[in-house]
PDB file of N, CA and C in Angstrom:
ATOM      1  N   UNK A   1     134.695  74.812 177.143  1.00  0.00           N
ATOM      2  CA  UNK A   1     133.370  75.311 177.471  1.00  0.00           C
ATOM      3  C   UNK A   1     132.397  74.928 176.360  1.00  0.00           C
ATOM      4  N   UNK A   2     131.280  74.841 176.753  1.00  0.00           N
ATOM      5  CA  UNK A   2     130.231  73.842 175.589  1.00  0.00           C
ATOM      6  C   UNK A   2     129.048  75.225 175.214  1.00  0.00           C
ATOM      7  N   UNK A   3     129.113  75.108 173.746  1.00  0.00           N
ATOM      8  CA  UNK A   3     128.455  76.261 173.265  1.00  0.00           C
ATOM      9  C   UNK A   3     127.176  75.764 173.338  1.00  0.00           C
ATOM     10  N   UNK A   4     126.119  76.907 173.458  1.00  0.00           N
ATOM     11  CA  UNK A   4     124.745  76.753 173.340  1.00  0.00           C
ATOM     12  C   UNK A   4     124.346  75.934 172.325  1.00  0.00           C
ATOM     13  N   UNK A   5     124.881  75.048 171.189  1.00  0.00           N
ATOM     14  CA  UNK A   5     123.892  74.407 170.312  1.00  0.00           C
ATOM     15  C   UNK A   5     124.889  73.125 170.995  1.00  0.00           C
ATOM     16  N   UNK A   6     125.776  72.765 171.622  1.00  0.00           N
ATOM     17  CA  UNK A   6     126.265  71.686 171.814  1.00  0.00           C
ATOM     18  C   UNK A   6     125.228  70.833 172.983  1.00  0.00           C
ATOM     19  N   UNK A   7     125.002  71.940 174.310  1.00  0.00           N
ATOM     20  CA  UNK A   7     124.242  71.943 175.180  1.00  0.00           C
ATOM     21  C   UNK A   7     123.083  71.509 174.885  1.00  0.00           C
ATOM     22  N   UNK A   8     122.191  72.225 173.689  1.00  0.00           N
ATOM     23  CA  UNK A   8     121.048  71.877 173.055  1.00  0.00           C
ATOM     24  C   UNK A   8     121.259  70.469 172.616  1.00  0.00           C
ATOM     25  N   UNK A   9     121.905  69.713 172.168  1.00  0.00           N
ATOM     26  CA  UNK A   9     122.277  68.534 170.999  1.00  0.00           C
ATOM     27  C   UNK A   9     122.543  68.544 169.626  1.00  0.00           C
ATOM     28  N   UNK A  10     122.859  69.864 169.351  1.00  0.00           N
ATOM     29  CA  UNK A  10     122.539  70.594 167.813  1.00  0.00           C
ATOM     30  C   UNK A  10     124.057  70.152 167.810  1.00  0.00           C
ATOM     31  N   UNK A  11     124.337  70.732 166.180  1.00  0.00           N
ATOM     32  CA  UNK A  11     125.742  70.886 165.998  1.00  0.00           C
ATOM     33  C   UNK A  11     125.879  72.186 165.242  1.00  0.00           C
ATOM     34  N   UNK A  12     127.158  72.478 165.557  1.00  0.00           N
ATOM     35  CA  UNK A  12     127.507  74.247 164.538  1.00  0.00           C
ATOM     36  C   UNK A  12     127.879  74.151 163.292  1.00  0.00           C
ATOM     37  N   UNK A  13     127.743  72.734 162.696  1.00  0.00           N
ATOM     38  CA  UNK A  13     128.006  72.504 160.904  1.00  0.00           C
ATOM     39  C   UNK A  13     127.688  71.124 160.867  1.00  0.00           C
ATOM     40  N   UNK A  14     126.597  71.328 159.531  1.00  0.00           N
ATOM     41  CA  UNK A  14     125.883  70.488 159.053  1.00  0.00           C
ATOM     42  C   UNK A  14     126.568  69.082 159.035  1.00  0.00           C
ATOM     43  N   UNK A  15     127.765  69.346 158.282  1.00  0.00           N
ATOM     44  CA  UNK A  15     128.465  67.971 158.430  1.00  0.00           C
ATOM     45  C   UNK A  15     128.895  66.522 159.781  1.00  0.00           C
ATOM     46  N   UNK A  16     128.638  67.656 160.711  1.00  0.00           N
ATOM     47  CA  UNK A  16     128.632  67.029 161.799  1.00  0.00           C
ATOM     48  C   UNK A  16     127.332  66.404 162.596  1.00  0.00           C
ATOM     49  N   UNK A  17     126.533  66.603 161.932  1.00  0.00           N
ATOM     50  CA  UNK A  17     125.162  66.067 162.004  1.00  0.00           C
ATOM     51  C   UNK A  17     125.487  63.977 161.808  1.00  0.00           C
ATOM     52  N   UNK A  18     125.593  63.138 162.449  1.00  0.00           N
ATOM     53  CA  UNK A  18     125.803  61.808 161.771  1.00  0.00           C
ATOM     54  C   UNK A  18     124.731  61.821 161.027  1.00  0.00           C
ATOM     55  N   UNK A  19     123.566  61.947 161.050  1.00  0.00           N
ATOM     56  CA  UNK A  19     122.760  61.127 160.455  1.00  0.00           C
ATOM     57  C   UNK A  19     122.236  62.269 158.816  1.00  0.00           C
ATOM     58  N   UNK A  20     123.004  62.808 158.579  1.00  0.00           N
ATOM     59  CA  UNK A  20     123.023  64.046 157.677  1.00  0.00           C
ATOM     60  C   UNK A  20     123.429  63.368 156.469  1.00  0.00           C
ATOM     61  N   UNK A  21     122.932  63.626 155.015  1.00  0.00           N
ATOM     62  CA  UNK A  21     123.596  62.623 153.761  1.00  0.00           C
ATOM     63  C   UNK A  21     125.044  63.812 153.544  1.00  0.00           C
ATOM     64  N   UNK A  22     125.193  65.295 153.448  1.00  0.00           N
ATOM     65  CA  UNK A  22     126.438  66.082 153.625  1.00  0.00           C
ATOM     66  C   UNK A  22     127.072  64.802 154.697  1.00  0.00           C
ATOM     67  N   UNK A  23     126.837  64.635 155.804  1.00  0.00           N
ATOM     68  CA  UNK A  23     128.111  63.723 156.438  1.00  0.00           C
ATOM     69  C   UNK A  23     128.711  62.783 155.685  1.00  0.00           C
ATOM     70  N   UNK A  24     127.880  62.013 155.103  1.00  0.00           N
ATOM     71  CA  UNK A  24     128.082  60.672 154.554  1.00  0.00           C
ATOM     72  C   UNK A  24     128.735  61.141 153.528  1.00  0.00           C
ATOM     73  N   UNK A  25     128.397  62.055 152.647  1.00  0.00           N
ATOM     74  CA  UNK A  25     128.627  62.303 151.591  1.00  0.00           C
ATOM     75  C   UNK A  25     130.612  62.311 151.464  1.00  0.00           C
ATOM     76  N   UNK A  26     130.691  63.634 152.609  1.00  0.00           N
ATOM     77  CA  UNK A  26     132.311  64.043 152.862  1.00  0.00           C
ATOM     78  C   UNK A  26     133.092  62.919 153.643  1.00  0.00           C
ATOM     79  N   UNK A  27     132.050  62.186 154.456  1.00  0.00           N
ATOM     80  CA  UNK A  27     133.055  61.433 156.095  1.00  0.00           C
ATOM     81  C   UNK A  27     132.669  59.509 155.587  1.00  0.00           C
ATOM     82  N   UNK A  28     131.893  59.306 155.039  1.00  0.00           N
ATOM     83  CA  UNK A  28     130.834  58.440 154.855  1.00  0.00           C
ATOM     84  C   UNK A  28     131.763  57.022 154.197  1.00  0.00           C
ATOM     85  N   UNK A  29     131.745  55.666 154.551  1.00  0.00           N
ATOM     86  CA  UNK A  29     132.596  54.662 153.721  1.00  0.00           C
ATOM     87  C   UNK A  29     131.787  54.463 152.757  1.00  0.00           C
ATOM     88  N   UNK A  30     132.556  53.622 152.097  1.00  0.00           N
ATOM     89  CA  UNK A  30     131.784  53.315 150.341  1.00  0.00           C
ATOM     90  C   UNK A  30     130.561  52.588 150.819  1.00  0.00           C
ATOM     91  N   UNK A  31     130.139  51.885 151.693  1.00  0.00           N
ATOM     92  CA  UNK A  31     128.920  51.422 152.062  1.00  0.00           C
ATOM     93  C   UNK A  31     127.880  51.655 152.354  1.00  0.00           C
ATOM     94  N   UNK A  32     128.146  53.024 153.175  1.00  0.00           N
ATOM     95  CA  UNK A  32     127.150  54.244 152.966  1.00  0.00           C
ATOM     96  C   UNK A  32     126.923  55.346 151.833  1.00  0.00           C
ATOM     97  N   UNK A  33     127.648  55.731 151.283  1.00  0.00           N
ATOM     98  CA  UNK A  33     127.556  56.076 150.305  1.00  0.00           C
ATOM     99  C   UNK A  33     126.939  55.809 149.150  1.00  0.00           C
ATOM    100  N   UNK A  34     126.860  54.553 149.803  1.00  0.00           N
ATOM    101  CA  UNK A  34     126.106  53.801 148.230  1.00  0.00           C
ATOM    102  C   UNK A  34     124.595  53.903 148.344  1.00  0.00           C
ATOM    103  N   UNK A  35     124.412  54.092 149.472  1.00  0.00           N
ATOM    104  CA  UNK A  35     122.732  54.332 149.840  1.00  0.00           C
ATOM    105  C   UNK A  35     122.279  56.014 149.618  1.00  0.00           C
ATOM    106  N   UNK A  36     123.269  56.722 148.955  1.00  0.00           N
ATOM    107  CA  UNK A  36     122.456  58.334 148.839  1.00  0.00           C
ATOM    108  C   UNK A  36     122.401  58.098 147.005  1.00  0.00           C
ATOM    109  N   UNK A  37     121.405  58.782 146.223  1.00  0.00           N
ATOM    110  CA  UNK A  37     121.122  58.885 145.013  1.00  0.00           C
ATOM    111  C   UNK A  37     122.413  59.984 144.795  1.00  0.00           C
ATOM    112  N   UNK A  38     122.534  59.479 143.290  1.00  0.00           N
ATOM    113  CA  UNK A  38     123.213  60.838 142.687  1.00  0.00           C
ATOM    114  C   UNK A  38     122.376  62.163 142.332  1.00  0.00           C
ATOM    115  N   UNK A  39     123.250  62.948 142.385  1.00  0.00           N
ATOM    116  CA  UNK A  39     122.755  64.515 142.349  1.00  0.00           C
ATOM    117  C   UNK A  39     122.339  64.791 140.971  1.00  0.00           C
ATOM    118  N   UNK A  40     121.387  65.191 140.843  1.00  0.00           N
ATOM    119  CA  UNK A  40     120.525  65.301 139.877  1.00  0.00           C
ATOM    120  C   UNK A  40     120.856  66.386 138.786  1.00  0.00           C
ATOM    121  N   UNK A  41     121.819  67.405 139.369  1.00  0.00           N
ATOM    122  CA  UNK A  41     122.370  68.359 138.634  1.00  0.00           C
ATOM    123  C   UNK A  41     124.049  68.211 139.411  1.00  0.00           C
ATOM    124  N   UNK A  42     124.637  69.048 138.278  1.00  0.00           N
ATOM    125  CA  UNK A  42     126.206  68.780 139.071  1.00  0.00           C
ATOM    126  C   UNK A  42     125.895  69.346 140.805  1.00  0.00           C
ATOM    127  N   UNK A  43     126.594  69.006 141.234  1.00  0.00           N
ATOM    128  CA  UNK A  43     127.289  69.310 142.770  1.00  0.00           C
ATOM    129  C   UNK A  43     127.873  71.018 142.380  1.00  0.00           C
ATOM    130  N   UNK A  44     127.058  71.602 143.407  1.00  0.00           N
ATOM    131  CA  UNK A  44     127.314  73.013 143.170  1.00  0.00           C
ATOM    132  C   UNK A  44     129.063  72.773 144.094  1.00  0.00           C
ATOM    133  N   UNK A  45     130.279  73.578 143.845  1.00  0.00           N
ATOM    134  CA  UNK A  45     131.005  73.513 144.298  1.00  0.00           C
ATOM    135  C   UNK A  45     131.306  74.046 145.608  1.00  0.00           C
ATOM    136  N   UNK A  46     130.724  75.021 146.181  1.00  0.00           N
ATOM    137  CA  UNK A  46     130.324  75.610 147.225  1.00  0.00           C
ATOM    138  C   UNK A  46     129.032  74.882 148.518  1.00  0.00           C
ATOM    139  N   UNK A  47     129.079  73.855 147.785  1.00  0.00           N
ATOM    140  CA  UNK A  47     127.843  73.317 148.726  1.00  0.00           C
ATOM    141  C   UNK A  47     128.080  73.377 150.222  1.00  0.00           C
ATOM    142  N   UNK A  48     128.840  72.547 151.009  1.00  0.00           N
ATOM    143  CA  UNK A  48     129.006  72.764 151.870  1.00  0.00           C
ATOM    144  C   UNK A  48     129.221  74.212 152.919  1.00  0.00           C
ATOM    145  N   UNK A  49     129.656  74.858 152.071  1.00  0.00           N
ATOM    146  CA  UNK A  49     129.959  76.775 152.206  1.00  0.00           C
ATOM    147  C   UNK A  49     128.100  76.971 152.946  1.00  0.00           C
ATOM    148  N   UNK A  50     127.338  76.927 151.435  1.00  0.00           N
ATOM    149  CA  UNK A  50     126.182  77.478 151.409  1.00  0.00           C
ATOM    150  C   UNK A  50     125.463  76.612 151.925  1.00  0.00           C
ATOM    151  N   UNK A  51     125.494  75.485 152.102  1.00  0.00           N
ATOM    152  CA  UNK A  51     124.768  74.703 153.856  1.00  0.00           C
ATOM    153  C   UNK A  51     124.621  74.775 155.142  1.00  0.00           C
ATOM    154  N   UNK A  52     125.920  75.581 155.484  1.00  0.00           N
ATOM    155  CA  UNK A  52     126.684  76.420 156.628  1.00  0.00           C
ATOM    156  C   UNK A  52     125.941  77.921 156.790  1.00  0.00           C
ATOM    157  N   UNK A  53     125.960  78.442 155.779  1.00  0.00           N
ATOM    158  CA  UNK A  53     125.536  79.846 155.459  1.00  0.00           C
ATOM    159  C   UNK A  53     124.457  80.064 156.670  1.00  0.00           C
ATOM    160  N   UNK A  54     124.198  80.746 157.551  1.00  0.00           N
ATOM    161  CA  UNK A  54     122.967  81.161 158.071  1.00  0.00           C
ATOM    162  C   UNK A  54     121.885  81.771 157.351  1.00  0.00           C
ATOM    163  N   UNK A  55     120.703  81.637 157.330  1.00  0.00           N
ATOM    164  CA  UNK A  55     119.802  82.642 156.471  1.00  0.00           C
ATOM    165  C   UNK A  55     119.614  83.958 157.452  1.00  0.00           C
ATOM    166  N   UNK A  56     119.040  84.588 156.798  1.00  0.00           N
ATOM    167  CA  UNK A  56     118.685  86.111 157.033  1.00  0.00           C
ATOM    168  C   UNK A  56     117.194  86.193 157.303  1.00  0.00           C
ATOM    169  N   UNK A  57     116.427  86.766 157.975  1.00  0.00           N
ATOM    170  CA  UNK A  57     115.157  87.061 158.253  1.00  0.00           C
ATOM    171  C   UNK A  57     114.354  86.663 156.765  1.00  0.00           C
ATOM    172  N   UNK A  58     114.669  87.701 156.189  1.00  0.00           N
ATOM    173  CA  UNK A  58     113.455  87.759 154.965  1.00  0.00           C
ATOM    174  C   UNK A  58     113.824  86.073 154.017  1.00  0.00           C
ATOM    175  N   UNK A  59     114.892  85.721 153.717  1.00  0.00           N
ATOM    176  CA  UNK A  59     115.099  84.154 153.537  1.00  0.00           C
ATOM    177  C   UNK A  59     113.852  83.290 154.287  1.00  0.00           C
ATOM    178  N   UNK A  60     114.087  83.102 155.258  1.00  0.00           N
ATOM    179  CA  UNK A  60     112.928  82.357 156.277  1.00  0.00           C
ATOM    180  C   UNK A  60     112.113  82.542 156.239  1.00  0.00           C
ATOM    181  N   UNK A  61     111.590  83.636 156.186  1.00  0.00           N
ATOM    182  CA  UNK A  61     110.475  84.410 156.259  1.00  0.00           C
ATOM    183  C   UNK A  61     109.690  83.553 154.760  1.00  0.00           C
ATOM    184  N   UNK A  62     110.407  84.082 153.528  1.00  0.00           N
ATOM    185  CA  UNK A  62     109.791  83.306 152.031  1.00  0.00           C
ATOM    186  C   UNK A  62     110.177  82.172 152.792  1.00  0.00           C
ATOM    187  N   UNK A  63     110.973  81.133 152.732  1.00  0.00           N
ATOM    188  CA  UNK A  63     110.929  79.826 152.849  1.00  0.00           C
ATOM    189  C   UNK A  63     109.804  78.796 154.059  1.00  0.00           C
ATOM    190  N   UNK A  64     109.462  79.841 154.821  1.00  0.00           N
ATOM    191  CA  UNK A  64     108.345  79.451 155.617  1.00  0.00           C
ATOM    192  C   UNK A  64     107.157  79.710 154.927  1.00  0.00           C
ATOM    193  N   UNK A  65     106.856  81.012 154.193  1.00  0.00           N
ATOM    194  CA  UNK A  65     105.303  80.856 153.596  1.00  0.00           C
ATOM    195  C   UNK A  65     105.726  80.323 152.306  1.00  0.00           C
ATOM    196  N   UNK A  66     106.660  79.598 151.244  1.00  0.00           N
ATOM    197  CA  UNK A  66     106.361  78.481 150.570  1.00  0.00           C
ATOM    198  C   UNK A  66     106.178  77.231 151.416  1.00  0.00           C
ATOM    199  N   UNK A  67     106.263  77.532 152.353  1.00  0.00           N
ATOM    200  CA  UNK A  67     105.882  75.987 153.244  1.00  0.00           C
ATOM    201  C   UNK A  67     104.376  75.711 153.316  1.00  0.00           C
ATOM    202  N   UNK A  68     103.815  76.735 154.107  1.00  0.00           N
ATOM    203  CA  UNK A  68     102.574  77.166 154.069  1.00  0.00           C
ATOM    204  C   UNK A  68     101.383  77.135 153.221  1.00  0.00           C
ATOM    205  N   UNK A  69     102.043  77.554 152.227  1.00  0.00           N
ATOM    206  CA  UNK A  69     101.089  77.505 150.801  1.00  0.00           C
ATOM    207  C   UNK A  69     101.900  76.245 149.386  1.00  0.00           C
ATOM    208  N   UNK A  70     102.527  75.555 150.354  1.00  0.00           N
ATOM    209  CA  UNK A  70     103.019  74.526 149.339  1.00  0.00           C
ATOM    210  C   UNK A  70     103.610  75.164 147.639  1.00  0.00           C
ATOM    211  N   UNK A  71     104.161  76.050 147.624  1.00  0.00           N
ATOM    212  CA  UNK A  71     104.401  77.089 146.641  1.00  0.00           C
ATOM    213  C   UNK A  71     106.266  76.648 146.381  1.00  0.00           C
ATOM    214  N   UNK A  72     106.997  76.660 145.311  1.00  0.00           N
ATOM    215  CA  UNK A  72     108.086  76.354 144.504  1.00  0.00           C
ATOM    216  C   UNK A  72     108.629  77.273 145.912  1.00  0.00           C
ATOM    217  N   UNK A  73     109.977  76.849 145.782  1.00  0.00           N
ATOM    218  CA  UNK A  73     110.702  77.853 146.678  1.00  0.00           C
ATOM    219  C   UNK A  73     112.243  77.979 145.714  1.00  0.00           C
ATOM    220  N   UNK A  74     112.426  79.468 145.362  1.00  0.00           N
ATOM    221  CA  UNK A  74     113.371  79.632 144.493  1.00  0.00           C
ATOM    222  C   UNK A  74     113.582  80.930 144.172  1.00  0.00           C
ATOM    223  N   UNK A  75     113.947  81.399 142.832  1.00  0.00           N
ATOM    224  CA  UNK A  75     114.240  82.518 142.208  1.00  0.00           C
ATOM    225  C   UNK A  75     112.810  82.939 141.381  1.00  0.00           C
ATOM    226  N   UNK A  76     112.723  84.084 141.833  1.00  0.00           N
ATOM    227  CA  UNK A  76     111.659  84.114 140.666  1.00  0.00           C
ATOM    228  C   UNK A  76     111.181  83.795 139.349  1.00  0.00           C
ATOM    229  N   UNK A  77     111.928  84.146 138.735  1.00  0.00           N
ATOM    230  CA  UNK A  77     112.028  83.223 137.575  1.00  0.00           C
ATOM    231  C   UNK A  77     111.659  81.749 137.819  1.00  0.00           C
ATOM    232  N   UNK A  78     112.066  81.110 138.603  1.00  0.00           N
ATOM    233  CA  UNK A  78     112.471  79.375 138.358  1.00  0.00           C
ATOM    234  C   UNK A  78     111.180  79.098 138.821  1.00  0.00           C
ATOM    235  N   UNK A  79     110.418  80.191 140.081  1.00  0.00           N
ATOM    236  CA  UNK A  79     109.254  79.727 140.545  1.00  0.00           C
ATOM    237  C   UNK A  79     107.893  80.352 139.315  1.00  0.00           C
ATOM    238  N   UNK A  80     108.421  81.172 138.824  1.00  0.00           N
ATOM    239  CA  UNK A  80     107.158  81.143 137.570  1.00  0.00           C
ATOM    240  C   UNK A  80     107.397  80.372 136.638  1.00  0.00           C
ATOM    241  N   UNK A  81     108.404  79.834 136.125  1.00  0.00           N
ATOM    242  CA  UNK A  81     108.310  78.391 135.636  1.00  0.00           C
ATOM    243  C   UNK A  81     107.739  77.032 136.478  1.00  0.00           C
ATOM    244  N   UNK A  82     108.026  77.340 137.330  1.00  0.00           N
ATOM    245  CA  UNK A  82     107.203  75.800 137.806  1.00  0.00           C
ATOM    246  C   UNK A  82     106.196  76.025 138.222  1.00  0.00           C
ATOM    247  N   UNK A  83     105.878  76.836 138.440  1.00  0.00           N
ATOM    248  CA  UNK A  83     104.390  77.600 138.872  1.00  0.00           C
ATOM    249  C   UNK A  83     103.255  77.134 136.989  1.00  0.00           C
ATOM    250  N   UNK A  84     104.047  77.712 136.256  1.00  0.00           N
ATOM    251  CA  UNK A  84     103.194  77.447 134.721  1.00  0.00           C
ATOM    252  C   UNK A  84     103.567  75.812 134.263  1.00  0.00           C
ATOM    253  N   UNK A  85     104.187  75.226 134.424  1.00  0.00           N
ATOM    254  CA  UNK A  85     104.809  73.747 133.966  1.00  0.00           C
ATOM    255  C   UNK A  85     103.664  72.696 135.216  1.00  0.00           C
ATOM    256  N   UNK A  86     103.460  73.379 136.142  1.00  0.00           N
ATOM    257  CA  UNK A  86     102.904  71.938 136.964  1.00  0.00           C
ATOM    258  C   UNK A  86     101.839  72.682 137.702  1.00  0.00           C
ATOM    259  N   UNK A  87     101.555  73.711 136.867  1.00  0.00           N
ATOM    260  CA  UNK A  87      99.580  74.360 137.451  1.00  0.00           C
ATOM    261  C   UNK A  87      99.723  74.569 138.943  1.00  0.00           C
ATOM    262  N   UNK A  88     100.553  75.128 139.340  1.00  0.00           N
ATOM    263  CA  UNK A  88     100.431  76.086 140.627  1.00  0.00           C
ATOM    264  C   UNK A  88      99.924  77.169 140.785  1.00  0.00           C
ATOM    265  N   UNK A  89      99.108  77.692 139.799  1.00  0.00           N
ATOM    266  CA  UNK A  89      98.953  79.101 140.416  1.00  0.00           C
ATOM    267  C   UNK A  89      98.057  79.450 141.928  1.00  0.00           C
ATOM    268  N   UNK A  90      97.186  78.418 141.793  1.00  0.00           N
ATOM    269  CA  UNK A  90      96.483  78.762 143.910  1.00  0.00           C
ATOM    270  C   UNK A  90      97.644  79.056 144.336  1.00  0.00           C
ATOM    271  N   UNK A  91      98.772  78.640 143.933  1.00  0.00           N
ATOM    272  CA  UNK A  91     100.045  78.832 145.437  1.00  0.00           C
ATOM    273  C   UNK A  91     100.660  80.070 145.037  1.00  0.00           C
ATOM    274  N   UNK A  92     100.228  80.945 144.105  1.00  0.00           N
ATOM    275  CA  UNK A  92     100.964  82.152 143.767  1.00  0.00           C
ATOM    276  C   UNK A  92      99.671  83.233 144.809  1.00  0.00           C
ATOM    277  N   UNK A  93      98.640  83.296 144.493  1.00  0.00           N
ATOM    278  CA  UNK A  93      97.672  84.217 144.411  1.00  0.00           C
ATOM    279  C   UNK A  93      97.075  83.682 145.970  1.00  0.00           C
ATOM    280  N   UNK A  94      96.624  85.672 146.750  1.00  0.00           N
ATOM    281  CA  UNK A  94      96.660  85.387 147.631  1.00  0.00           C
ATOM    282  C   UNK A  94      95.298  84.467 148.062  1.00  0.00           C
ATOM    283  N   UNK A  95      94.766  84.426 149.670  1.00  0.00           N
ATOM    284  CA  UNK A  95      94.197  83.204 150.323  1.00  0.00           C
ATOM    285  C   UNK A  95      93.105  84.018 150.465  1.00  0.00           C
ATOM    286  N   UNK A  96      91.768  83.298 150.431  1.00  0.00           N
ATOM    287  CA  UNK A  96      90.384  83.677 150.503  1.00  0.00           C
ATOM    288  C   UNK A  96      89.392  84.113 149.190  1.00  0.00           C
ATOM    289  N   UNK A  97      88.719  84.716 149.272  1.00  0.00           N
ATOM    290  CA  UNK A  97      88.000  84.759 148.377  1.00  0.00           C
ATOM    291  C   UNK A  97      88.068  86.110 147.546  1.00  0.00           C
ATOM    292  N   UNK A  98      88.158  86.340 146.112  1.00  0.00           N
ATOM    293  CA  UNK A  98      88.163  87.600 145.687  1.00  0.00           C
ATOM    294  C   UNK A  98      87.813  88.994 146.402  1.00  0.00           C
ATOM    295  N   UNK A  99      87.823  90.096 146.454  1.00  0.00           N
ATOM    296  CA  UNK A  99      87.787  90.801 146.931  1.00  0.00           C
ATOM    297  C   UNK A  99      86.350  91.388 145.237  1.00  0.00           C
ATOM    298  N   UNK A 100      85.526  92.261 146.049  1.00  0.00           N
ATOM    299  CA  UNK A 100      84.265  92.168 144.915  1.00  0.00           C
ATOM    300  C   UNK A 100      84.762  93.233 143.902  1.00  0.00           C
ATOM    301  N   UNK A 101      84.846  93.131 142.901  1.00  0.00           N
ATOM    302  CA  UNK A 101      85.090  94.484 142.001  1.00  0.00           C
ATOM    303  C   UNK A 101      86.301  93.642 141.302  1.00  0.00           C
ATOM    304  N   UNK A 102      86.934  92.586 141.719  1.00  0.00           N
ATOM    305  CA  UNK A 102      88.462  92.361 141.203  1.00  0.00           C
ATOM    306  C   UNK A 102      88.893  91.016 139.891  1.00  0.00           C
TER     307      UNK A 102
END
């Protein structure tokens, strides 16, 4: 029986995506492989785990309004560092015009 994301054209793990660099990465010959950059920090060991992971409402929720407002998407911390390192603050503070008194 064919599950609702099969029906759709989706797949139920990332890896099974062909055109996905996770595919290439795990399934991928040395020929393809050779066309993805190296990882810029180690390879978290769990990657694939936490690619799989579903998000949760409030996840999406932030990861859609850093979309929105072009704003770091991260830990707090990591986003007030890059927020002060590369002059983001419009993308911290909210939209429109001061409020009078403030």
């Amino acid at each position: 029986m064919e599950s609702n994301a099969q029906r759709a054209g989706r797949v139920e793990r990332a890896e099974e995506w062909p055109w996905s660099s996770v595919q290439v990465r795990l399934h991928g010959n040395a020929e393809a492989q050779k066309l993805l950059s190296r990882w810029p920090v180690p390879e978290p060991p769990d990657y694939v785990k936490w690619l799989n992971h579903a998000s949760g409402k409030e996840e999406v929720e932030k990861i859609r309004q850093a979309i929105r407002r072009s704003r770091p998407y991260g830990s707090e911390q990591w986003v007030s560092k890059a927020v002060r390192q590369f002059g983001l603050e419009c993308t911290t503070r909210s939209r429109g015009r001061p409020k009078k008194g403030s």
